[in-house]
N, C-alpha and C. Protein backbone atom coordinates (compact mmCIF):
# COMPACT_ATOMS: atom_id res chain seq x y z
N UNK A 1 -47.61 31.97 -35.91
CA UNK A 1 -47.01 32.09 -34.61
C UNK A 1 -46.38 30.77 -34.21
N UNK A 2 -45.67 30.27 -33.67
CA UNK A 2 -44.56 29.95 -33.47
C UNK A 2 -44.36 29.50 -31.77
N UNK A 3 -44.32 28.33 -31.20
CA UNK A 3 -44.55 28.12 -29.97
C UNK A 3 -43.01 27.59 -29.83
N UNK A 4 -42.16 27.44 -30.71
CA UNK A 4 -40.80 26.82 -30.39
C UNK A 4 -40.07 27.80 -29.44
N UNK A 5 -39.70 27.02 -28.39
CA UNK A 5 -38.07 27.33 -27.45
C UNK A 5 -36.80 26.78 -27.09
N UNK A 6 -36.21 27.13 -26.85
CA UNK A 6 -34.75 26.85 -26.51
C UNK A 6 -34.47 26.23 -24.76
N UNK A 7 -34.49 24.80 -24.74
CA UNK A 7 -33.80 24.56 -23.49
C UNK A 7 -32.61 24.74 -23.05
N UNK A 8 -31.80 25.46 -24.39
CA UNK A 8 -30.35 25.34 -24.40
C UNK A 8 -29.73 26.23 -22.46
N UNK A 9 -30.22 27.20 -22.09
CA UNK A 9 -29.43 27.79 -21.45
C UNK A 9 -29.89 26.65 -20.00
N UNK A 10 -30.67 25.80 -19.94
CA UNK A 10 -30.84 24.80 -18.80
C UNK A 10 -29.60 23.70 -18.87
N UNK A 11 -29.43 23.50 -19.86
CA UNK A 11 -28.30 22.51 -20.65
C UNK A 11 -26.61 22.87 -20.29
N UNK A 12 -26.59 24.23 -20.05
CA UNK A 12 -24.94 24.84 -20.22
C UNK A 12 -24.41 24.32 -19.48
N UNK A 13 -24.85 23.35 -18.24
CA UNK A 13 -23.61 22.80 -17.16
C UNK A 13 -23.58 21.33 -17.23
N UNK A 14 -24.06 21.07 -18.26
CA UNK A 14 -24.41 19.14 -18.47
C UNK A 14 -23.60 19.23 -19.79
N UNK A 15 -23.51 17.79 -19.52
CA UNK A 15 -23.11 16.89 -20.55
C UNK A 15 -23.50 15.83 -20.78
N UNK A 16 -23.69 15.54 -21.69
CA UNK A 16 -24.51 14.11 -22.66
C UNK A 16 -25.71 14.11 -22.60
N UNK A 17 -26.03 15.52 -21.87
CA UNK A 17 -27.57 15.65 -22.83
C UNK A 17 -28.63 16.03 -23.55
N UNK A 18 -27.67 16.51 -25.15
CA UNK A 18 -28.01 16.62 -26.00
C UNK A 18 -29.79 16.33 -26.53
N UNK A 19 -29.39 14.90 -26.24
CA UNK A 19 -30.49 13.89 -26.77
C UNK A 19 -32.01 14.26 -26.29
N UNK A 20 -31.70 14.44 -24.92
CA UNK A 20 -32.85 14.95 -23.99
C UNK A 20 -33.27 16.25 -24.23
N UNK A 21 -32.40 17.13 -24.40
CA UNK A 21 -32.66 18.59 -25.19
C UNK A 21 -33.68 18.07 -26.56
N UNK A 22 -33.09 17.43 -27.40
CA UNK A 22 -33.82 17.21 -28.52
C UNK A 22 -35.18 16.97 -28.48
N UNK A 23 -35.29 16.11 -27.45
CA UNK A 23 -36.66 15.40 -27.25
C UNK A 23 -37.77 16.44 -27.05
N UNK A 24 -37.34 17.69 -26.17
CA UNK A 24 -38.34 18.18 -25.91
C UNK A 24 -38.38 19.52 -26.50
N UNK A 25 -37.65 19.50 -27.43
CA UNK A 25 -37.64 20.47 -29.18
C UNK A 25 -38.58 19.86 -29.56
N UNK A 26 -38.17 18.40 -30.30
CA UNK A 26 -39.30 17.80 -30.98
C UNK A 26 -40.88 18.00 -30.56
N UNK A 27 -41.15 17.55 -29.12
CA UNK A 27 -42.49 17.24 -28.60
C UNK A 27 -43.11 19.06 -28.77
N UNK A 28 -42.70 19.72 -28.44
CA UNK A 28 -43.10 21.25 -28.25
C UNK A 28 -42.92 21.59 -30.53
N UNK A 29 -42.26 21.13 -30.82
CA UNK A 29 -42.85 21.32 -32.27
C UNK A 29 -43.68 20.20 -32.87
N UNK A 30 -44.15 19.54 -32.34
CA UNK A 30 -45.22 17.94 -32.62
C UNK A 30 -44.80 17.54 -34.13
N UNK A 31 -43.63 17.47 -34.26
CA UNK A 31 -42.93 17.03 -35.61
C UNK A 31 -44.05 16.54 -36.73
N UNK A 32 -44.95 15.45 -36.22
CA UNK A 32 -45.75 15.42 -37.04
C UNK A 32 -46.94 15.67 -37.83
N UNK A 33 -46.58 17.04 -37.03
CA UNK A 33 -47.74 18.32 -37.46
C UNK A 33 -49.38 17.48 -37.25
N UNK A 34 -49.34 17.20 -36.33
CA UNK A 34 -50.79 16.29 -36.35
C UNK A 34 -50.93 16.89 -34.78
N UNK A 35 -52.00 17.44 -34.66
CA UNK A 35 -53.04 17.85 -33.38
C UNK A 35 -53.68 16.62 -33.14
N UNK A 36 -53.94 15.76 -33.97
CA UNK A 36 -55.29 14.87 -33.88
C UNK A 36 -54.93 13.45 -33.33
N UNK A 37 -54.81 13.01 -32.28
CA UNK A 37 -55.90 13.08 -31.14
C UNK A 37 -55.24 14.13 -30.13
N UNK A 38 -55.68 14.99 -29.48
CA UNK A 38 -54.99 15.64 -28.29
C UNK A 38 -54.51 15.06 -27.31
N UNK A 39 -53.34 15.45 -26.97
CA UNK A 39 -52.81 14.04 -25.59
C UNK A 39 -51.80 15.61 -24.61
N UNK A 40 -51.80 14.68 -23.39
CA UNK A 40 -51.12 15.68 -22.66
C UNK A 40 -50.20 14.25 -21.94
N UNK A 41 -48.80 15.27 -21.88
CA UNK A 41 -47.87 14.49 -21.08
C UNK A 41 -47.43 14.79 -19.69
N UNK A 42 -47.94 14.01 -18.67
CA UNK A 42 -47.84 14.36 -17.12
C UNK A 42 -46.42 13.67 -16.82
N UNK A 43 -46.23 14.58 -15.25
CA UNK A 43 -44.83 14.32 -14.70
C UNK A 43 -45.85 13.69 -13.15
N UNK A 44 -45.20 12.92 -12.96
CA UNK A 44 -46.18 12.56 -11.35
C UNK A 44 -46.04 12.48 -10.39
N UNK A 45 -44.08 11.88 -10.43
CA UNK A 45 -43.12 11.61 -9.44
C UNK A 45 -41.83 11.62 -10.53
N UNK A 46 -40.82 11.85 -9.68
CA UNK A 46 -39.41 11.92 -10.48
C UNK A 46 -39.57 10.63 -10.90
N UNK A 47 -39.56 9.66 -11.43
CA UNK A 47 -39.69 8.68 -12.00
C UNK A 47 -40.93 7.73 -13.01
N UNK A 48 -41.80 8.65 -12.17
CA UNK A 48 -43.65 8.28 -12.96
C UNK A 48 -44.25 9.63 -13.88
N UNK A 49 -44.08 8.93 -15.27
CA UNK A 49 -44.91 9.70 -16.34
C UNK A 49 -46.47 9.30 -16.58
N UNK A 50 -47.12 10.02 -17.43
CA UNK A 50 -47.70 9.50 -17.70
C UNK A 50 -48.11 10.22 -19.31
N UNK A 51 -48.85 9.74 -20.40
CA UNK A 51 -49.06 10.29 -21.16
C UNK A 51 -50.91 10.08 -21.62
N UNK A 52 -51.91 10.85 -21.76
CA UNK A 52 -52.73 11.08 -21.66
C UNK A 52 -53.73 11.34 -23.31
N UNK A 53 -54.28 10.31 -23.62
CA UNK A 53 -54.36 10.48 -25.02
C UNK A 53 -55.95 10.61 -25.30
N UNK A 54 -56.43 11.76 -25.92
CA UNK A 54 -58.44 12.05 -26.18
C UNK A 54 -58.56 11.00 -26.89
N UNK A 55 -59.46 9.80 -26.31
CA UNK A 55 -59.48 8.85 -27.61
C UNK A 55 -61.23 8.75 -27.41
N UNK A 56 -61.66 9.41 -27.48
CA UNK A 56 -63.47 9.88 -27.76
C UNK A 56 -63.90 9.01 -28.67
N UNK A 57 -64.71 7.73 -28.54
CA UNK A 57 -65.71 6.91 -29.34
C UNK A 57 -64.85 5.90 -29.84
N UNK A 58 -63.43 5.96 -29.55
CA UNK A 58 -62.96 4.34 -29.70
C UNK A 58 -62.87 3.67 -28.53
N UNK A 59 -62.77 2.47 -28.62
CA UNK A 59 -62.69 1.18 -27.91
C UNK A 59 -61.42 0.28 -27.72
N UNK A 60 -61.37 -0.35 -26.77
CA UNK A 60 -59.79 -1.01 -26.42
C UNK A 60 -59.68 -1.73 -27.57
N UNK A 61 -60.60 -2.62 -28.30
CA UNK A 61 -60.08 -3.10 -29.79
C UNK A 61 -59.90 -2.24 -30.50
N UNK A 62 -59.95 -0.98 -31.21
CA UNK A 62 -59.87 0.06 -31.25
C UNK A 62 -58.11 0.71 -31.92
N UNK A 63 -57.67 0.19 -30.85
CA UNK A 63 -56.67 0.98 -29.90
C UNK A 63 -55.41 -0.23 -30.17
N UNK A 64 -54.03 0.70 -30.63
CA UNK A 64 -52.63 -0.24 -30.26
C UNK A 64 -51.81 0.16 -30.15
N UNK A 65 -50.95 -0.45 -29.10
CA UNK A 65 -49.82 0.31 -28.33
C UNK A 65 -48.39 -0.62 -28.94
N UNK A 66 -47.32 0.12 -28.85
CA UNK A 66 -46.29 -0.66 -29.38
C UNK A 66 -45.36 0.07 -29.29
N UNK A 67 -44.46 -0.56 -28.56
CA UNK A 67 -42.86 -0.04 -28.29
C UNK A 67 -41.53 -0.69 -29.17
N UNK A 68 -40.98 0.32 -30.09
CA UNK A 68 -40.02 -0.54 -30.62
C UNK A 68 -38.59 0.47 -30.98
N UNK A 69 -37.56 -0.23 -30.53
CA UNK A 69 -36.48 0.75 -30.94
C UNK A 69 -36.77 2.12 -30.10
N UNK A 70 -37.24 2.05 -28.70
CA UNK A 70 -37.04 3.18 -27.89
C UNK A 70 -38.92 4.09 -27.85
N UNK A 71 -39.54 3.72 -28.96
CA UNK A 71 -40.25 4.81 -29.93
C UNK A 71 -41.46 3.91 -29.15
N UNK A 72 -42.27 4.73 -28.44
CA UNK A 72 -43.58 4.00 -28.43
C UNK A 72 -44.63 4.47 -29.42
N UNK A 73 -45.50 4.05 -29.72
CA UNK A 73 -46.75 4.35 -31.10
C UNK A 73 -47.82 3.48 -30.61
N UNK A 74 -48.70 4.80 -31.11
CA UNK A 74 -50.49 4.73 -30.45
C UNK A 74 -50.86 4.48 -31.83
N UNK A 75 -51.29 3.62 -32.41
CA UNK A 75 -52.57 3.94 -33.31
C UNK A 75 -53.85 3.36 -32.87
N UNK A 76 -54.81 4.01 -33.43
CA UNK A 76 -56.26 4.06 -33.24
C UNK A 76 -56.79 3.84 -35.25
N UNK A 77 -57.41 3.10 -34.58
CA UNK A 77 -58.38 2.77 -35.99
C UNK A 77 -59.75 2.66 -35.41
N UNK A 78 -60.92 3.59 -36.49
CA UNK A 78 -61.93 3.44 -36.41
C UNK A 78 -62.30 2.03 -37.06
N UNK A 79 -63.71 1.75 -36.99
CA UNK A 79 -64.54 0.72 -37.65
C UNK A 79 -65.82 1.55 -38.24
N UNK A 80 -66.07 0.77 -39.18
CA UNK A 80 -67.26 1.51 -39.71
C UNK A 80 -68.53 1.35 -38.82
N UNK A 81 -69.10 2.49 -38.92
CA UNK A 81 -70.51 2.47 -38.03
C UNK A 81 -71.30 1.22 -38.73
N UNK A 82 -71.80 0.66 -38.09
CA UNK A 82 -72.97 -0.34 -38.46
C UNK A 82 -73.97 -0.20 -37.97
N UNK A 83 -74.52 1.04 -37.45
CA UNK A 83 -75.63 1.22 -37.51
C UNK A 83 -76.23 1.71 -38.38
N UNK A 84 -77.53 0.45 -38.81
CA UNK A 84 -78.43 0.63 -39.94
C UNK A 84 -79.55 1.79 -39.47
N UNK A 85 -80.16 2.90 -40.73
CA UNK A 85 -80.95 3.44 -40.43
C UNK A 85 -80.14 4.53 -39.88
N UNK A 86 -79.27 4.93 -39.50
CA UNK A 86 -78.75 6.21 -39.00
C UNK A 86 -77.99 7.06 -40.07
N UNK A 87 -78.88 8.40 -40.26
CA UNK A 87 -78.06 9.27 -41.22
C UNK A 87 -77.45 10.84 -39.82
N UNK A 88 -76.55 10.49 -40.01
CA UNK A 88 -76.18 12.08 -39.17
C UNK A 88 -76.06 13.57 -39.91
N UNK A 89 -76.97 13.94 -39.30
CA UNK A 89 -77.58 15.42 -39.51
C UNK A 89 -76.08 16.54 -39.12
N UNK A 90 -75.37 15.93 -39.05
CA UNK A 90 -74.24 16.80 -37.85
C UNK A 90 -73.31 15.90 -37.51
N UNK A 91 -71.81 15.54 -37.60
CA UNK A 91 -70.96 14.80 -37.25
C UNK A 91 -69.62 15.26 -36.98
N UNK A 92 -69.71 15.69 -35.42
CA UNK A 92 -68.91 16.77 -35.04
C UNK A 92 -67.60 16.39 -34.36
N UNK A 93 -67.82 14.43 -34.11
CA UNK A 93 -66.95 13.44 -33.28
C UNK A 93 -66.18 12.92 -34.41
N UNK A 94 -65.00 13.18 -34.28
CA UNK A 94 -63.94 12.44 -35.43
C UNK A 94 -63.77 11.27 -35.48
N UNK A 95 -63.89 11.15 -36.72
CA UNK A 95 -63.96 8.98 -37.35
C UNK A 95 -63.05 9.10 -37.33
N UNK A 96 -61.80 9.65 -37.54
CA UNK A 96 -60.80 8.76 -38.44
C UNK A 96 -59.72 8.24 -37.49
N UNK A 97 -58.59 7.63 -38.48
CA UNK A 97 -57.66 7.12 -37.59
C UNK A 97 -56.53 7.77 -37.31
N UNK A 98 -56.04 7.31 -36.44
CA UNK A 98 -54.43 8.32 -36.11
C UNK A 98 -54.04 7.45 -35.94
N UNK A 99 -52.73 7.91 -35.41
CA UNK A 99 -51.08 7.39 -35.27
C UNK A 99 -50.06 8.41 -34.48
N UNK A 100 -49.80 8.12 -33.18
CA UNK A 100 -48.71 9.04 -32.39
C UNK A 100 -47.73 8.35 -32.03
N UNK A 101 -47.02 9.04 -32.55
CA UNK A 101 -45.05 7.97 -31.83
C UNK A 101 -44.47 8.92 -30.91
N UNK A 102 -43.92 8.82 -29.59
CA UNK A 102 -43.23 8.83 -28.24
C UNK A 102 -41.87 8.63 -28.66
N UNK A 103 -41.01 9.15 -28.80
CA UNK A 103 -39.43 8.75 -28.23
C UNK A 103 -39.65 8.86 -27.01
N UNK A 104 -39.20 7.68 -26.17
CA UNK A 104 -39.22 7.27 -24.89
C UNK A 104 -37.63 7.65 -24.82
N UNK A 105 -37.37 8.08 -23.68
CA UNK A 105 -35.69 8.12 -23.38
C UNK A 105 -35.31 6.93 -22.63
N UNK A 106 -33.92 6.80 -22.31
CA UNK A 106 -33.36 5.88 -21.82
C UNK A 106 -33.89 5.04 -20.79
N UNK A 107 -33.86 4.06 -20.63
CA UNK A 107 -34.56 3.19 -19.22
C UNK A 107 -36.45 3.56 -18.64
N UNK A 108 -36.65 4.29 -19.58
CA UNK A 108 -38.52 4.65 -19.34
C UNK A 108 -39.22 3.30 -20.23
N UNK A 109 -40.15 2.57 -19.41
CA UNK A 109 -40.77 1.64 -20.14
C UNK A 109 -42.15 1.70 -19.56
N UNK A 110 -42.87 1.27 -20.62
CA UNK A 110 -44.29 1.23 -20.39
C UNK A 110 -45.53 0.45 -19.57
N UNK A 111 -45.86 0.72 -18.28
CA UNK A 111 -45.69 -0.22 -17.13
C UNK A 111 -47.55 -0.13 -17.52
N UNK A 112 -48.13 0.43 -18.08
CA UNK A 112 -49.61 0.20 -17.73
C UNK A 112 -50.45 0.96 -19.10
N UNK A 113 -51.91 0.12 -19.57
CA UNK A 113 -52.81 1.17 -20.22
C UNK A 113 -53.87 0.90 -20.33
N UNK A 114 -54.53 1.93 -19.95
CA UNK A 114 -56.28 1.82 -19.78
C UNK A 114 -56.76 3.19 -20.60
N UNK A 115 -57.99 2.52 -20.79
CA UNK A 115 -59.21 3.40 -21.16
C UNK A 115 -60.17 3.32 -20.27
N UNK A 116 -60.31 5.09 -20.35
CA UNK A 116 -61.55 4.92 -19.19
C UNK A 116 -62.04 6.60 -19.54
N UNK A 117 -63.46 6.57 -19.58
CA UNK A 117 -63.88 8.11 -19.88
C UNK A 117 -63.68 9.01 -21.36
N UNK A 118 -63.25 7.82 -22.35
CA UNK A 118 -62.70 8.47 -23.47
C UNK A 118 -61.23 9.10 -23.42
N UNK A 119 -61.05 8.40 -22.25
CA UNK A 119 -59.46 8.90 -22.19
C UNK A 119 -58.14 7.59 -22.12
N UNK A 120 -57.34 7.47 -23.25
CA UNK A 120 -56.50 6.33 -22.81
C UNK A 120 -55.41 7.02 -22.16
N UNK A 121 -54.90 6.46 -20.86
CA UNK A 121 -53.55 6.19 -19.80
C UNK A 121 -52.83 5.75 -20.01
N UNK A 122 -51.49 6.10 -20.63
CA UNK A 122 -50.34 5.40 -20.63
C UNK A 122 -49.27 6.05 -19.51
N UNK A 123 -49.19 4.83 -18.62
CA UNK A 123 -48.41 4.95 -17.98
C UNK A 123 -46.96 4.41 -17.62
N UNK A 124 -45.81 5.26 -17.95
CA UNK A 124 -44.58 5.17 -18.06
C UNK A 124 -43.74 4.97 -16.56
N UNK A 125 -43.05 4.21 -16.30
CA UNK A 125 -41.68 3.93 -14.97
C UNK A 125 -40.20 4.35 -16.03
N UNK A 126 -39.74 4.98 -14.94
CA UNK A 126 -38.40 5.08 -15.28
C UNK A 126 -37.42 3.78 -14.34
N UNK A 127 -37.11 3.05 -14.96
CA UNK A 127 -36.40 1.80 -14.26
C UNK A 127 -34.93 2.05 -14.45
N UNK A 128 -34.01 2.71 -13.51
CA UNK A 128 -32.38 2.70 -13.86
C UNK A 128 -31.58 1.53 -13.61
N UNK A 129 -31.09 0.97 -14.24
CA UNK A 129 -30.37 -0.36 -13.79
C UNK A 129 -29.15 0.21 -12.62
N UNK A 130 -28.56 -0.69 -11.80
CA UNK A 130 -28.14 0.00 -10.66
C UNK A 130 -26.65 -0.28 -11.55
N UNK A 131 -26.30 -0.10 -12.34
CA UNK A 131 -25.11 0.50 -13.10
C UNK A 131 -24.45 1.65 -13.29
N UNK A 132 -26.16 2.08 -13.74
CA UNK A 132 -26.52 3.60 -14.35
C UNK A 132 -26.52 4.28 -13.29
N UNK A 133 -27.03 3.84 -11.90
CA UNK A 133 -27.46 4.67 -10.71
C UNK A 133 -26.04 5.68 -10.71
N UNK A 134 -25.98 6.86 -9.95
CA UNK A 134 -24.78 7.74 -9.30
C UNK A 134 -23.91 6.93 -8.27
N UNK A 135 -22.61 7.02 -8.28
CA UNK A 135 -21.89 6.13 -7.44
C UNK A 135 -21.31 7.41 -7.17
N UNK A 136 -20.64 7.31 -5.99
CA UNK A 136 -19.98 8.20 -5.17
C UNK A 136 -18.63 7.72 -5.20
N UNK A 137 -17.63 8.53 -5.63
CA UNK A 137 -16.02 8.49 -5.63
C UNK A 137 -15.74 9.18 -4.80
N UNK A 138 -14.38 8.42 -4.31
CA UNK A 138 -13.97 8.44 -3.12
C UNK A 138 -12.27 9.36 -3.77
N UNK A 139 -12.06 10.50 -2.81
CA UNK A 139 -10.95 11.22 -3.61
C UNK A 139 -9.71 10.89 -2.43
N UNK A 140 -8.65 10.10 -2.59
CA UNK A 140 -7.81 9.89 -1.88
C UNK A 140 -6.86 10.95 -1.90
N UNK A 141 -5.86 10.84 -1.32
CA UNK A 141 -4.58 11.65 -1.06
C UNK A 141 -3.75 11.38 -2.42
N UNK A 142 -3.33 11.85 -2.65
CA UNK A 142 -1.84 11.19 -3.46
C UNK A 142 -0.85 11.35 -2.58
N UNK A 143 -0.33 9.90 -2.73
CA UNK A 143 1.04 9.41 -2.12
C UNK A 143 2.13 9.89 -3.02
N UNK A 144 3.01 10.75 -2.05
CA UNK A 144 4.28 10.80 -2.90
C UNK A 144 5.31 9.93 -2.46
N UNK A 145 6.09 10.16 -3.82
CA UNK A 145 6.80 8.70 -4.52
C UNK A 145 7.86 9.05 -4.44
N UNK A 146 8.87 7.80 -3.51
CA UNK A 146 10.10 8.57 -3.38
C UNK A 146 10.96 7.91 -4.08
N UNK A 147 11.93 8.35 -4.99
CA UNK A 147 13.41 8.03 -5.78
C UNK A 147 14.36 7.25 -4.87
């Protein structure tokens, strides 16, 4: 079964954004076929994301965040247990390590991250440079031109 959809018919009155269509093809097919760690991506305010990652029994050393070329990436590395004397009868909490990469879109940067509850917070700002902002054009008359 098959969870892929089509943003295309939201898209039909825009232009240039393709890219943004793509993004959320990709995320809804998790390209890298990896479930592991579960993360959820929140909307909070038109400008505040956040992305929400199960990181159960690791630790902020643990844990690395890194933005490059647009792409943010989580990896998590375990450490070996060092506790002596412990054999587990049952080991139902996942050791291993992952790796999740974010295409961040245009002007979204990564303003904050905590762990807290087995849960790491990444929290995203959308910052538009006032370039990018909407400017309002002004539609004059045309002057006609006399011979």
């Amino acid at each position: 079964m098959t969870t892929a959809f089509s943003l295309a018919p939201l898209f039909r009155h825009s232009v240039g954004f393709d890219r943004f269509n793509d993004l959320f093809e990709s995320a809804a097919r998790n390209e890298s076929a990896s479930s592991y760690p579960p993360y959820n991506v929140e909307k909070h305010a038109d400008d505040q994301y956040r992305i929400v990652i199960a990181a159960a029994g690791f630790q902020e050393e643990d844990l690395e965040l890194q933005v490059e070329k647009g792409v943010l990436t989580v990896t998590g590395s375990k450490r070996e247990n060092t506790a002596e004397g412990v054999t587990f009868l049952h080991q139902g909490i996942a050791q291993r390590a992952f790796k999740l990469s974010f295409r961040l879109a245009d002007h979204i940067e990564v303003k904050n991250a905590a762990l807290a509850n087995g849960l790491l917070n990444i929290d995203l700002l959308r910052l538009v440079p006032e370039e990018a902002k909407p400017k309002r054009i002004e539609i004059n008359a045309q002057k006609t031109l006399t011979h």
